[in-house]
Protein backbone atom coordinates (compact mmCIF):
# COMPACT_ATOMS: atom_id res chain seq x y z
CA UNK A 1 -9.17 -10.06 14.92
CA UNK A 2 -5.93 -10.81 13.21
CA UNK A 3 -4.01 -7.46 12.18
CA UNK A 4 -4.10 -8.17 8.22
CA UNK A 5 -7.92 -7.95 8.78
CA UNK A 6 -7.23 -4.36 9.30
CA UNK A 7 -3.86 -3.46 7.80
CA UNK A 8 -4.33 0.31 7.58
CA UNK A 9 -4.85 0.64 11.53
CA UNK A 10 -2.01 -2.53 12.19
CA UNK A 11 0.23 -0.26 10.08
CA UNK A 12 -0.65 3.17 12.15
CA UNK A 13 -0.88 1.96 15.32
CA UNK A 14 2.95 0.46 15.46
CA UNK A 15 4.33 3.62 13.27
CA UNK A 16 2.25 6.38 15.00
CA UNK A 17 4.75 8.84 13.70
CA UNK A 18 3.82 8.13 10.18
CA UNK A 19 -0.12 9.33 11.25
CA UNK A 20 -2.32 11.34 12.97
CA UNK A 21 -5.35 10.86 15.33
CA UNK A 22 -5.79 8.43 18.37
CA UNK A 23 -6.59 4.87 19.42
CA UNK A 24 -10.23 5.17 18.21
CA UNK A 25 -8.92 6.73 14.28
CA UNK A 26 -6.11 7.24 12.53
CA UNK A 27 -4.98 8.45 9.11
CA UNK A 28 -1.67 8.95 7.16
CA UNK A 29 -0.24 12.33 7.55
CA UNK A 30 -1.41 13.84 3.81
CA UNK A 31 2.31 14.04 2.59
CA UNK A 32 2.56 10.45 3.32
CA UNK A 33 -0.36 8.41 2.18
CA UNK A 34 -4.23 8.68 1.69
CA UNK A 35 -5.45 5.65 4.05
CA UNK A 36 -7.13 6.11 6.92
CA UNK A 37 -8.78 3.21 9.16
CA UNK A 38 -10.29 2.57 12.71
CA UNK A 39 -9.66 -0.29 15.44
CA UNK A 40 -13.19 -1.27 15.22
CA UNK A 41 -17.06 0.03 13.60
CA UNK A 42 -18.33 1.50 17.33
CA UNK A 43 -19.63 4.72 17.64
CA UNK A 44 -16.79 6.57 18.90
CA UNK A 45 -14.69 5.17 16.24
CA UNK A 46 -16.41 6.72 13.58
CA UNK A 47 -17.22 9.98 14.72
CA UNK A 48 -13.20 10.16 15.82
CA UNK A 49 -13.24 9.51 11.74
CA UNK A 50 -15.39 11.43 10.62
CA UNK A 51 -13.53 14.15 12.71
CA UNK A 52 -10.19 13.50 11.13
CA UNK A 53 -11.79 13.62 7.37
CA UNK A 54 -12.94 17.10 8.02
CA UNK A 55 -9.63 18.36 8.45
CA UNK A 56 -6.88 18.94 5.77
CA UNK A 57 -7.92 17.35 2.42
CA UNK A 58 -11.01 15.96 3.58
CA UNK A 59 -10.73 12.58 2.13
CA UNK A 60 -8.70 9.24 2.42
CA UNK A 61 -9.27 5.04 1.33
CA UNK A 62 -10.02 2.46 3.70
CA UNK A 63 -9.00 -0.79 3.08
CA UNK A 64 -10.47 -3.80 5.82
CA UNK A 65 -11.41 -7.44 5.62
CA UNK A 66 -14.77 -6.02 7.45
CA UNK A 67 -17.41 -4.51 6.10
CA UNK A 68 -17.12 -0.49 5.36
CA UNK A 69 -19.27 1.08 7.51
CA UNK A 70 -19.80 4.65 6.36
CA UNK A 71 -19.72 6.93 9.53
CA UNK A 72 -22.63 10.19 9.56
CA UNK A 73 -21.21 12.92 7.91
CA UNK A 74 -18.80 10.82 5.55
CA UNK A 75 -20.10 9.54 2.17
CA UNK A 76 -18.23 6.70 0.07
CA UNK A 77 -17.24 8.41 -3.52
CA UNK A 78 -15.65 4.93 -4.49
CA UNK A 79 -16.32 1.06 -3.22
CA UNK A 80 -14.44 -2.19 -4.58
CA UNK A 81 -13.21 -4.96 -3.69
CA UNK A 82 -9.64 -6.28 -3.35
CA UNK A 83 -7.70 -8.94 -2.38
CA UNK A 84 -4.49 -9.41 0.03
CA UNK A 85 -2.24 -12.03 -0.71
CA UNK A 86 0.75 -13.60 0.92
CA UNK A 87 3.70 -14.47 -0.13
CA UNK A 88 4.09 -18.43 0.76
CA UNK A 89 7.58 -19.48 -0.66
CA UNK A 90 10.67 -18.19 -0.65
CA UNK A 91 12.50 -16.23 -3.28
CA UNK A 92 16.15 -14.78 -4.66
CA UNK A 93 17.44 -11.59 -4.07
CA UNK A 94 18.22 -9.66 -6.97
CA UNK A 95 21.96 -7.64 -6.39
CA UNK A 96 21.72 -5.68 -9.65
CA UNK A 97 18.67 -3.55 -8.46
CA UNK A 98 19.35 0.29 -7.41
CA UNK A 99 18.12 1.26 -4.14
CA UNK A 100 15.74 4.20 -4.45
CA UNK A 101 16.53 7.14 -1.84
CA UNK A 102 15.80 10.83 -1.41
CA UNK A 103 17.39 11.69 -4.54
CA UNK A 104 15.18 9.63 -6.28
CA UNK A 105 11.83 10.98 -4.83
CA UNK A 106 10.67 13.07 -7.69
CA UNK A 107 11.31 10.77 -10.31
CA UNK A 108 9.64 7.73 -8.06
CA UNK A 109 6.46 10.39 -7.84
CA UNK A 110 6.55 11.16 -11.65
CA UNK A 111 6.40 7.20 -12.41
CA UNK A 112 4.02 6.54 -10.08
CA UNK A 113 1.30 9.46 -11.34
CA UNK A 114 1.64 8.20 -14.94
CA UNK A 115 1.00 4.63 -13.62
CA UNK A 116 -1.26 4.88 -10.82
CA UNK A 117 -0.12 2.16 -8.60
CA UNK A 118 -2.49 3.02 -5.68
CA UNK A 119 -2.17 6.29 -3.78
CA UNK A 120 1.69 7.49 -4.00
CA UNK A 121 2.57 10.57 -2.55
CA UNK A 122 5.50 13.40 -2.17
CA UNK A 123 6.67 11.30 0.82
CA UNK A 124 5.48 7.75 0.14
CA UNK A 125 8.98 6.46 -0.38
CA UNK A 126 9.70 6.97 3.17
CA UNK A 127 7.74 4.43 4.75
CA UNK A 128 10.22 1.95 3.07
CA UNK A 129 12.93 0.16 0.85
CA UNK A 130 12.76 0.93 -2.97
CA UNK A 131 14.21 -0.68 -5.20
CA UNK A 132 13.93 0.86 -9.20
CA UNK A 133 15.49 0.50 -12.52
CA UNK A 134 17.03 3.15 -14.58
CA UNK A 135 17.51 3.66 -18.51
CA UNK A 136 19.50 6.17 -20.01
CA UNK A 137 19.27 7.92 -16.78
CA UNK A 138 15.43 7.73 -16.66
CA UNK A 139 13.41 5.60 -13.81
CA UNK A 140 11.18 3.46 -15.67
CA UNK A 141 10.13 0.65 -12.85
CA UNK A 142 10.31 0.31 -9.10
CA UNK A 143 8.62 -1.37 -6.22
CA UNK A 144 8.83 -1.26 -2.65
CA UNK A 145 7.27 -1.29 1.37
CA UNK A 146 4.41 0.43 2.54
CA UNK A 147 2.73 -0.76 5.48
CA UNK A 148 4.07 -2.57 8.21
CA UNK A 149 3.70 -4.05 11.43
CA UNK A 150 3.87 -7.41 13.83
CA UNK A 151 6.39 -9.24 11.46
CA UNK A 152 4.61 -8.27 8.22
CA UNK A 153 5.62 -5.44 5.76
CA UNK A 154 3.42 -4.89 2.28
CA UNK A 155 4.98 -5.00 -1.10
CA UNK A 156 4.12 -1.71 -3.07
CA UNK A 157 3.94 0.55 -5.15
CA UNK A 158 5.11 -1.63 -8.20
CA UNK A 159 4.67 0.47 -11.23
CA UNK A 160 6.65 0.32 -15.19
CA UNK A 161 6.85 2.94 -17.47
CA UNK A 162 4.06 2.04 -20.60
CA UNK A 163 7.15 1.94 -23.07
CA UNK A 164 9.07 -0.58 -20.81
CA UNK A 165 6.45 -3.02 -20.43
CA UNK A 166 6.36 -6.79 -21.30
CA UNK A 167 10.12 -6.74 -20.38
CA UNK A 168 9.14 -8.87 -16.78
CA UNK A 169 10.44 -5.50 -15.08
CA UNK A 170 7.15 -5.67 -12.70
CA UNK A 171 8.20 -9.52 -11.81
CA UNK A 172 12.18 -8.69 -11.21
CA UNK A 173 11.28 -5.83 -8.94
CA UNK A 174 8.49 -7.74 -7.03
CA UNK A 175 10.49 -10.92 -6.68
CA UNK A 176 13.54 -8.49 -5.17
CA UNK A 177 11.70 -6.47 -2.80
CA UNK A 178 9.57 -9.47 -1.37
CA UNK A 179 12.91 -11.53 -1.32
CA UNK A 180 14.84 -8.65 0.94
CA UNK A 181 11.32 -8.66 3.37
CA UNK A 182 11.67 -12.57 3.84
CA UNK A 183 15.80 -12.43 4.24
CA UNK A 184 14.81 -9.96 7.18
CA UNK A 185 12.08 -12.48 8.89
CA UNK A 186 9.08 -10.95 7.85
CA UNK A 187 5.84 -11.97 6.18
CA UNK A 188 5.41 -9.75 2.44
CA UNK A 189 1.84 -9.17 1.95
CA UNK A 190 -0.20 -7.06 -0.93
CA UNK A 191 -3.35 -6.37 -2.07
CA UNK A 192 -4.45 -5.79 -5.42
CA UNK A 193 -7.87 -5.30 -7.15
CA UNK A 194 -10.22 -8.36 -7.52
CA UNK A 195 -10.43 -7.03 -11.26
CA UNK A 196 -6.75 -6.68 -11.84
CA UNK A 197 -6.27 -10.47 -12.60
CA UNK A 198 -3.06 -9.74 -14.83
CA UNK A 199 -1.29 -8.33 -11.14
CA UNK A 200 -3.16 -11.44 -9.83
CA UNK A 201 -1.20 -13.76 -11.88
CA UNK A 202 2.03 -12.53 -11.85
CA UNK A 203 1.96 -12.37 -8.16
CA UNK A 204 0.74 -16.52 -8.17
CA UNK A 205 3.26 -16.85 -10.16
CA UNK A 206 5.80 -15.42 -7.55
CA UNK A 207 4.30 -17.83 -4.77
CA UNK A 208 1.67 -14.98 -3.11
CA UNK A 209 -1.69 -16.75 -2.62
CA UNK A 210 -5.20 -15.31 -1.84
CA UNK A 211 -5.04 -14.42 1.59
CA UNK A 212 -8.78 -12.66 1.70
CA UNK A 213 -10.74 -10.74 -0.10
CA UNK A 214 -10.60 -6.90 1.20
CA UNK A 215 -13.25 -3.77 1.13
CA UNK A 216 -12.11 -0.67 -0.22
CA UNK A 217 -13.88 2.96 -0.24
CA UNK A 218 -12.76 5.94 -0.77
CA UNK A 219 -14.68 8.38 1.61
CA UNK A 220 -14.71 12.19 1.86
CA UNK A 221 -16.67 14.59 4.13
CA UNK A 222 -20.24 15.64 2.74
């Protein structure tokens, strides 16, 4: 199966540190990230799963190509579909941006709960580059990495502030951080909602193209 089919455990299994669990289940450690995601939908995979969901929070998203299989003792609170899209020409970097670090982190978690770009986290921004944009001192759009592995690395967590919108700050940042991925020989991926066909269009309109269509669920111990 080709790793994007299963980015979550592609992602885990070449950054183990970023995780916890074994080769039949990981998930992202809960400062980190809320996916979770298993090589495969046999037996022992599950229950090593389910096992992981009943400790700490208790729940965390899958994201596959696959079908979801919910394991005994799980049950799916949320199911949707996505879609993963690559990026398939090349594009400019963008010198102007700010690089978002450590200092940044609680203003690149404030931003991202008001926006809800997919699960962000206290420690989200280390899993990659950020880049952001600042007004009057205030961050009010950013985008970055998230997963990674075998020469790809997933553009993320793209988010504007509601009163800085319809400026193209979305496009800028996207354009940037996919261009730095490609300078360094990699592949950019993402994956968006099959609803969302605003994100859908900008991102066509940067070159991505429909990869696959992807299962989500949100699972959480009974």
């Amino acid at each position: 199966m080709n790793a994007l089919d299963r980015p979550v455990w592609a992602s885990l299994a070449q950054q183990p540190q970023w995780g916890i669990g074994d080769e039949r289940a990981r998930r992202f450690k809960p400062d980190i990230n809320r996916f979770a995601a298993t090589p495969d939908d046999g037996v022992e995979s599950l229950e090593a799963l389910t096992e992981l969901l009943q400790r700490g929070d208790g729940f965390a998203y899958l994201v596959q190509a696959p079908r979801i299989v919910v394991p005994h003792g799980l049950e799916a609170v949320k199911q949707a579909q996505g879609v993963q899209m690559l990026a398939t020409c090349r594009l400019e970097t963008d010198e102007d941006l700010r690089p978002l670090g450590e200092a940044d982190a609680a203003d690149m978690l404030a931003l991202a709960t008001l926006t809800e770009p997919g699960p962000f986290l206290p420690r989200t921004h280390t899993m990659g580059r950020f880049v952001g944009l600042r007004v009057d001192g205030c961050l009010v759009a950013m985008a970055g990495e998230r997963m990674r592995f075998a020469g790809h690395v997933e553009l993320s967590g793209v988010c504007t502030h509601p009163d800085f919108r319809g400026r193209g700050l979305a496009r800028r940042l996207s354009a940037a951080v996919t261009a730095e991925i490609q300078r360094r020989g990699e592949q950019p991926f993402l994956h968006a909602w099959a609803t969302n066909t605003v994100a859908i269009a900008l991102y066509e309109s940067l070159g991505f193209e429909v990869r696959s269509t992807v299962n989500v669920a949100m699972l959480k111990r009974r």
